[in-house]
N, C-alpha and C. Protein backbone atom coordinates (compact mmCIF):
# COMPACT_ATOMS: atom_id res chain seq x y z
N UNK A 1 11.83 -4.80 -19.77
CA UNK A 1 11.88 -4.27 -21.12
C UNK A 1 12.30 -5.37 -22.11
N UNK A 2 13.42 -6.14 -21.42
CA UNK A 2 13.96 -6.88 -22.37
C UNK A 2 12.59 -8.22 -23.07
N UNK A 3 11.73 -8.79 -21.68
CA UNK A 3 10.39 -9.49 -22.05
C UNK A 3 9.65 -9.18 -22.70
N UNK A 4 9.18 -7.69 -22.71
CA UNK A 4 8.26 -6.73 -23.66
C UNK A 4 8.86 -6.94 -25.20
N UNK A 5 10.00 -6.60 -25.49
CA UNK A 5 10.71 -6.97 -26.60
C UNK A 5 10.31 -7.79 -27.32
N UNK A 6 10.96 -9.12 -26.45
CA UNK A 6 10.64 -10.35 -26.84
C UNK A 6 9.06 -10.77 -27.08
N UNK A 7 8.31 -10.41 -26.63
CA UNK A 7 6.72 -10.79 -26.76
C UNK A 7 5.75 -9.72 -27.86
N UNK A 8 6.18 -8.63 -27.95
CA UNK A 8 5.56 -7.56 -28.73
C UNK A 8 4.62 -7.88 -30.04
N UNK A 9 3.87 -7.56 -30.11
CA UNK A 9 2.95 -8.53 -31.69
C UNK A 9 3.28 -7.54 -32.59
N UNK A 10 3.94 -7.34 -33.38
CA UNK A 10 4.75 -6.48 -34.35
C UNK A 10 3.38 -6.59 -35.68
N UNK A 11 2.41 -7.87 -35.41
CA UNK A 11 1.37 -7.95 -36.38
C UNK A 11 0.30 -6.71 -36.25
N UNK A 12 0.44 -6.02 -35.09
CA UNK A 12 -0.38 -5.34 -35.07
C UNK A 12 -0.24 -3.53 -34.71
N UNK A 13 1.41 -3.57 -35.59
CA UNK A 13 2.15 -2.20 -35.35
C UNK A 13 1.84 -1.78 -37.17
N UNK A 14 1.89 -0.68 -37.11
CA UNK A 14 2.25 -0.33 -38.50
C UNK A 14 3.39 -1.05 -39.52
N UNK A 15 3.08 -0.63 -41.25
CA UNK A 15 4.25 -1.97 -41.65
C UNK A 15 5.79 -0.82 -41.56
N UNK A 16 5.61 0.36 -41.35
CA UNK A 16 6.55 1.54 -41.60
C UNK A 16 7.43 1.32 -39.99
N UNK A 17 8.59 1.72 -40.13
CA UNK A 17 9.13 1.57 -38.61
C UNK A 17 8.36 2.47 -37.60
N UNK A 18 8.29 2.28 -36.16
CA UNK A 18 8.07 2.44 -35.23
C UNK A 18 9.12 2.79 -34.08
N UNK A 19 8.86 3.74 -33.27
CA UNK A 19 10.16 3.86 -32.21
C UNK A 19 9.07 4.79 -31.18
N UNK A 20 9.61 3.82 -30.21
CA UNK A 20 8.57 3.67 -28.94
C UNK A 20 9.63 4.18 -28.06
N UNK A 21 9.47 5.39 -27.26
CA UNK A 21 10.15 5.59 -26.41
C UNK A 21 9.70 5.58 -24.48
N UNK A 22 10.08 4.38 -23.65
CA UNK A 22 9.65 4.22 -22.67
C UNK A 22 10.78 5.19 -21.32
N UNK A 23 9.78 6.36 -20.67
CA UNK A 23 10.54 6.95 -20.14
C UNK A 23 10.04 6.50 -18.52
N UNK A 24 11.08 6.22 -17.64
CA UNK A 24 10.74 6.02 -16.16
C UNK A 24 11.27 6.93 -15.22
N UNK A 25 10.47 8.14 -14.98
CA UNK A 25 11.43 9.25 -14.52
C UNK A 25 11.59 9.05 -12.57
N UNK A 26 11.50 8.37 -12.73
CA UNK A 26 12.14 7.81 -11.38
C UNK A 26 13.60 7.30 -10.70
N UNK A 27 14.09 6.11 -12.20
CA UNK A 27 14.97 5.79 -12.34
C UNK A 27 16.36 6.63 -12.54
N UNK A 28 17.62 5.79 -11.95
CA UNK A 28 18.54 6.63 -11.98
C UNK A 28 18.90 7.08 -14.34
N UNK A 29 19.60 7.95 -14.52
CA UNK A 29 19.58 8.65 -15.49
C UNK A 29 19.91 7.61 -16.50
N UNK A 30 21.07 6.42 -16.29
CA UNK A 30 21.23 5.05 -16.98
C UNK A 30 20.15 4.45 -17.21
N UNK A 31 19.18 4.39 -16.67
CA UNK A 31 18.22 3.17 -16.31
C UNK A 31 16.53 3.96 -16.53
N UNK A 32 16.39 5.36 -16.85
CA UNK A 32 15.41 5.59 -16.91
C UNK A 32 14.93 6.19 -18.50
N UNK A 33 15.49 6.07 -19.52
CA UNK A 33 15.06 5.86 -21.04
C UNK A 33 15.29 4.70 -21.80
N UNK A 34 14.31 3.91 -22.25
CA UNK A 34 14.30 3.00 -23.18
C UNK A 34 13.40 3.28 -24.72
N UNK A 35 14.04 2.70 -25.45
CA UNK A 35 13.28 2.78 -27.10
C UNK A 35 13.13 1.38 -27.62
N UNK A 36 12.11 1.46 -28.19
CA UNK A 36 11.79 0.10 -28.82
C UNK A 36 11.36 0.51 -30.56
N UNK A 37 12.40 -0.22 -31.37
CA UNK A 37 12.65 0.35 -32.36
C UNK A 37 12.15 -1.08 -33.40
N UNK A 38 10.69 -0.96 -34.38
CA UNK A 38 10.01 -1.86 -34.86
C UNK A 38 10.63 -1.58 -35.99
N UNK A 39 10.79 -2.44 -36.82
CA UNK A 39 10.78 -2.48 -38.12
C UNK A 39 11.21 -3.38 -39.46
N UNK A 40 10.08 -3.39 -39.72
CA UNK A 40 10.04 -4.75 -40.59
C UNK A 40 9.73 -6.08 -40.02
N UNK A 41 9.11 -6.19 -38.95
CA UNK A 41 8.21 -7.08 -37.88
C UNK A 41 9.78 -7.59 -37.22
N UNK A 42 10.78 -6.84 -37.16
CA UNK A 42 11.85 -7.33 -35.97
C UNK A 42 12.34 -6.12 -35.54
N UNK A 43 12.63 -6.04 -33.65
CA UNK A 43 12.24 -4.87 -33.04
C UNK A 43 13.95 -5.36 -32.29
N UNK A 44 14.00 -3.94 -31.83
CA UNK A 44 15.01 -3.83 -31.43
C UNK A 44 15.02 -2.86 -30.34
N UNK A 45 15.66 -3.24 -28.95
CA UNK A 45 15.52 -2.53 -27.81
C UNK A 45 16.97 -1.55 -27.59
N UNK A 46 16.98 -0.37 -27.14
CA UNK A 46 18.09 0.82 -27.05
C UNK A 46 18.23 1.02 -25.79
N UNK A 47 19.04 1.19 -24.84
CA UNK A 47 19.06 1.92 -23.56
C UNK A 47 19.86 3.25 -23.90
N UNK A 48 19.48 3.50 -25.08
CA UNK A 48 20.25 4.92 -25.56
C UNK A 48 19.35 5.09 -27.01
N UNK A 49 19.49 6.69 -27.12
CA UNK A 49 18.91 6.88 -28.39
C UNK A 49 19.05 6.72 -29.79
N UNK A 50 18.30 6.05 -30.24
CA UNK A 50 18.90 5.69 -31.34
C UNK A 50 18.71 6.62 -32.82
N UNK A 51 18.34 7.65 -32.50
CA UNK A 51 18.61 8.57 -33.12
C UNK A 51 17.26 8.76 -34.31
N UNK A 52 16.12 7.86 -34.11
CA UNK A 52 15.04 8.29 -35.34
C UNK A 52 14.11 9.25 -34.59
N UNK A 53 12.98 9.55 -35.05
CA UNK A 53 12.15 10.53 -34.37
C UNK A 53 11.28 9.32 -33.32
N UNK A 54 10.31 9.72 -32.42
CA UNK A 54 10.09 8.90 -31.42
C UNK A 54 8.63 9.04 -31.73
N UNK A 55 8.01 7.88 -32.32
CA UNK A 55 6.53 7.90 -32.72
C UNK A 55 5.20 8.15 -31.35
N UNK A 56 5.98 7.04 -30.70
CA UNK A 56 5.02 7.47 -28.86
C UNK A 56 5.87 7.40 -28.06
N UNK A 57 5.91 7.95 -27.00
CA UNK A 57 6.37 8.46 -26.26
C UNK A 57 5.31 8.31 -24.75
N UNK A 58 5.75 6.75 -23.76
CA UNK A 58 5.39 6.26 -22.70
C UNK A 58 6.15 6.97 -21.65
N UNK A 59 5.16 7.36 -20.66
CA UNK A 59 5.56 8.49 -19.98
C UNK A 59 5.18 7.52 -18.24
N UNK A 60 5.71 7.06 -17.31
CA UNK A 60 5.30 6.91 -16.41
C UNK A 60 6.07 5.76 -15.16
N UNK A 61 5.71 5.20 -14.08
CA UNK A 61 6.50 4.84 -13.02
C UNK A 61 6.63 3.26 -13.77
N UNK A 62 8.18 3.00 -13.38
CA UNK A 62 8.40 1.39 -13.56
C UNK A 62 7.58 0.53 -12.84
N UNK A 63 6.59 1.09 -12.01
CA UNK A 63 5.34 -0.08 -10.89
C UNK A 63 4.11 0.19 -11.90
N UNK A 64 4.40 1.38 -12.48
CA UNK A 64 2.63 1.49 -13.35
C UNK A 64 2.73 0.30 -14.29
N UNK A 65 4.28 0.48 -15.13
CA UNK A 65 4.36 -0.53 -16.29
C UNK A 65 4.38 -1.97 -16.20
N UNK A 66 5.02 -2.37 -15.19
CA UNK A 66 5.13 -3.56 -14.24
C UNK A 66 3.76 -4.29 -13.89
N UNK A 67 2.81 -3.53 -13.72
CA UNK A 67 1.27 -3.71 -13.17
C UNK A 67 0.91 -4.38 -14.64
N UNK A 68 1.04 -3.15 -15.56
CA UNK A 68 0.22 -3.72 -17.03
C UNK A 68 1.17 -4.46 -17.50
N UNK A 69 1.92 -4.65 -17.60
CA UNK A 69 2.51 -5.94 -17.84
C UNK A 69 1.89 -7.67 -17.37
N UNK A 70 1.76 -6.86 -16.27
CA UNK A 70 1.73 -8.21 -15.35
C UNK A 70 -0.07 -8.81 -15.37
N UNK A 71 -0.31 -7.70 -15.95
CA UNK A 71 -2.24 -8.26 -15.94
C UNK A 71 -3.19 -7.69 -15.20
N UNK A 72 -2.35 -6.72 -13.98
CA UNK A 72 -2.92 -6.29 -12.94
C UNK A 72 -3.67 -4.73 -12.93
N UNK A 73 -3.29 -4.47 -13.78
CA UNK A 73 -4.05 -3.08 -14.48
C UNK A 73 -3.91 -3.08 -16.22
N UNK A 74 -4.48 -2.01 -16.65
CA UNK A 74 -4.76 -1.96 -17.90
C UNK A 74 -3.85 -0.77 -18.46
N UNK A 75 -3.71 -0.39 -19.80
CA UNK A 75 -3.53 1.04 -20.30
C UNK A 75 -4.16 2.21 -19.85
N UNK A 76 -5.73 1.84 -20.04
CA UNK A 76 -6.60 2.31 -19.82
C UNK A 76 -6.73 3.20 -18.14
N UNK A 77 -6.69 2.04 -18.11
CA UNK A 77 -6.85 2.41 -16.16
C UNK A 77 -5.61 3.37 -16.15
N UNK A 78 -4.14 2.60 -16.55
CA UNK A 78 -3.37 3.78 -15.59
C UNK A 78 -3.11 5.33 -16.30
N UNK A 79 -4.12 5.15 -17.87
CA UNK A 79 -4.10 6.73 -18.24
C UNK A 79 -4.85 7.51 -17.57
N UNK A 80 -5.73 7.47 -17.17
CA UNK A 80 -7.03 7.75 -16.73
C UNK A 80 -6.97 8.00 -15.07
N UNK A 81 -5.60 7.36 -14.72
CA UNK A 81 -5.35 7.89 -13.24
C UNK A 81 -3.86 8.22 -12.98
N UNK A 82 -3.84 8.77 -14.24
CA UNK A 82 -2.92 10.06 -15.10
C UNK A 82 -1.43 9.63 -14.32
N UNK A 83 -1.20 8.14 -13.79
CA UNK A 83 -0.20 7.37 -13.47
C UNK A 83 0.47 7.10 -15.20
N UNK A 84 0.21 7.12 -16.48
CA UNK A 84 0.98 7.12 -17.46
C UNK A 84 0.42 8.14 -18.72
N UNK A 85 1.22 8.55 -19.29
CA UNK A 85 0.87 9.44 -20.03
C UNK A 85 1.55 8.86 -21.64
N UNK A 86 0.34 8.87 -22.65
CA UNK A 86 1.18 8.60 -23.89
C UNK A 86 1.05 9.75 -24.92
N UNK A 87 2.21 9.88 -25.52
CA UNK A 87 2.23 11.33 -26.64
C UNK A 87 2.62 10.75 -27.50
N UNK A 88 1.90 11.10 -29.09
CA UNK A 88 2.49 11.27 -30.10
C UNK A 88 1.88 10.43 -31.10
N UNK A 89 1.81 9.26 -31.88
CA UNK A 89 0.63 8.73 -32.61
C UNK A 89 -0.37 8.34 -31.78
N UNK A 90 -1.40 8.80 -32.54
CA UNK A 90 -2.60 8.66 -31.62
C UNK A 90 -3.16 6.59 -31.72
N UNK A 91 -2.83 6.24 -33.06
CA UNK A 91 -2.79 4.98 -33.53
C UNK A 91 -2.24 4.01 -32.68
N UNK A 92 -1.24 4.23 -32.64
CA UNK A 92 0.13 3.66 -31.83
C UNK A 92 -0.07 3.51 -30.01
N UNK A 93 -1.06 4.58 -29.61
CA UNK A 93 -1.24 5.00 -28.27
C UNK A 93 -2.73 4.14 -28.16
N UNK A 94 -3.39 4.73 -29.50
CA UNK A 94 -5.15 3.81 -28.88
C UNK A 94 -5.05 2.08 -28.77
N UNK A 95 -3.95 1.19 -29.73
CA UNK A 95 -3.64 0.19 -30.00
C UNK A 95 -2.58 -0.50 -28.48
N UNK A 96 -2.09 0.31 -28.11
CA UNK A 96 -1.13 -0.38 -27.22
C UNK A 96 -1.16 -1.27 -26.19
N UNK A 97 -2.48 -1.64 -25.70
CA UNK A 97 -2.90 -2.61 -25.12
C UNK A 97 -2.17 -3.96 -25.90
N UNK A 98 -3.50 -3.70 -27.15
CA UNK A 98 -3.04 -5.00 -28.32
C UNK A 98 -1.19 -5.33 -28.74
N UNK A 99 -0.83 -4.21 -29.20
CA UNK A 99 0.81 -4.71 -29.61
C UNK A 99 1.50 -4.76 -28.53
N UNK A 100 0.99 -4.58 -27.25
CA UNK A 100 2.16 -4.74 -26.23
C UNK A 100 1.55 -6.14 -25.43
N UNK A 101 0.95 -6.49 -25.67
CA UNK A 101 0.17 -7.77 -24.69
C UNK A 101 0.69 -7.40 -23.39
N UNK A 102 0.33 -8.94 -22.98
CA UNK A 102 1.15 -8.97 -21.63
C UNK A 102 2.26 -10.23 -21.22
N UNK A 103 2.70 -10.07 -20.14
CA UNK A 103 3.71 -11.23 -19.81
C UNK A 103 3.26 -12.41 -19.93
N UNK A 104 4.09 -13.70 -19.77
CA UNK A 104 3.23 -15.05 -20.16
C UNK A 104 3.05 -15.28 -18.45
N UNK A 105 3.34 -14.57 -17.83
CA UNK A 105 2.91 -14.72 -15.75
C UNK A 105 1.63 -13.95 -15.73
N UNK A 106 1.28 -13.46 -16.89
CA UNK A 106 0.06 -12.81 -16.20
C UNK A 106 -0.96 -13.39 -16.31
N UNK A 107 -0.84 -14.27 -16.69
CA UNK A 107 -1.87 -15.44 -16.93
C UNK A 107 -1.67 -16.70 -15.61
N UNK A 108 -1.04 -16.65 -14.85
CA UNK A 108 -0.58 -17.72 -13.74
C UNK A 108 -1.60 -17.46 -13.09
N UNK A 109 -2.37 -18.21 -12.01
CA UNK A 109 -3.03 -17.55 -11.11
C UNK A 109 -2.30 -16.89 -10.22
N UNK A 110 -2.58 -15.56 -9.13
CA UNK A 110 -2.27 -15.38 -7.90
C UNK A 110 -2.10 -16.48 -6.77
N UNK A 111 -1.19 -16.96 -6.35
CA UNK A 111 -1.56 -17.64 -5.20
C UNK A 111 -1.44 -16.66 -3.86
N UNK A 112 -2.29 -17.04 -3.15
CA UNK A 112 -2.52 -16.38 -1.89
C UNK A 112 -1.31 -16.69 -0.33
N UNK A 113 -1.16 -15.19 0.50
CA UNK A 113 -0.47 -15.77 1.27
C UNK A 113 -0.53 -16.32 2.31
């Protein structure tokens, strides 16, 4: 979460704040809500709520997010195999490929074992 943060293209979020709420319902109850709170092209990460309304709302396993992070699947793919679910701007949800990129490892090659 904390990398996502740091890398996020805020150029391609709305100019109005944003609050992204990443839920991992797997995780123990500490460790399984995060918010990512845009505004004014500097974002700010919560492991608690920070109390605005929650524009989207990322629904799915810390290995789904981990994957698209990492290069190894898409948005696309893991909506569609209903491994993540996004609610709430539809803008915010069709775009999220783009403002969330990916890690700077997902570009490394695989090496083989």
């Amino acid at each position: 979460m904390w990398d996502m943060r740091r890398s996020l293209d805020t150029s391609r979020l709305p100019p109005r704040r944003c609050t992204i709420q990443f839920l991992y319902p797997e995780l123990s109850a500490a460790q399984k809500s995060w918010w990512l709170v845009v505004d004014n092209g500097k974002v700010d990460l919560c492991n608690f709520d920070p109390g605005y309304d929650v524009d989207l709302l990322v629904e799915g396993s810390l290995r789904s997010m981990t994957a698209i992070w990492m290069g190894l699947t898409t948005i696309r793919q893991e909506t569609d195999a209903e491994t993540l679910k996004l609610e709430g701007d539809r803008g915010l949800a069709h775009d999220m490929q783009e403002w969330l990129g990916l890690s700077v490892f997902a570009k490394t090659p695989r090496m083989r074992a």
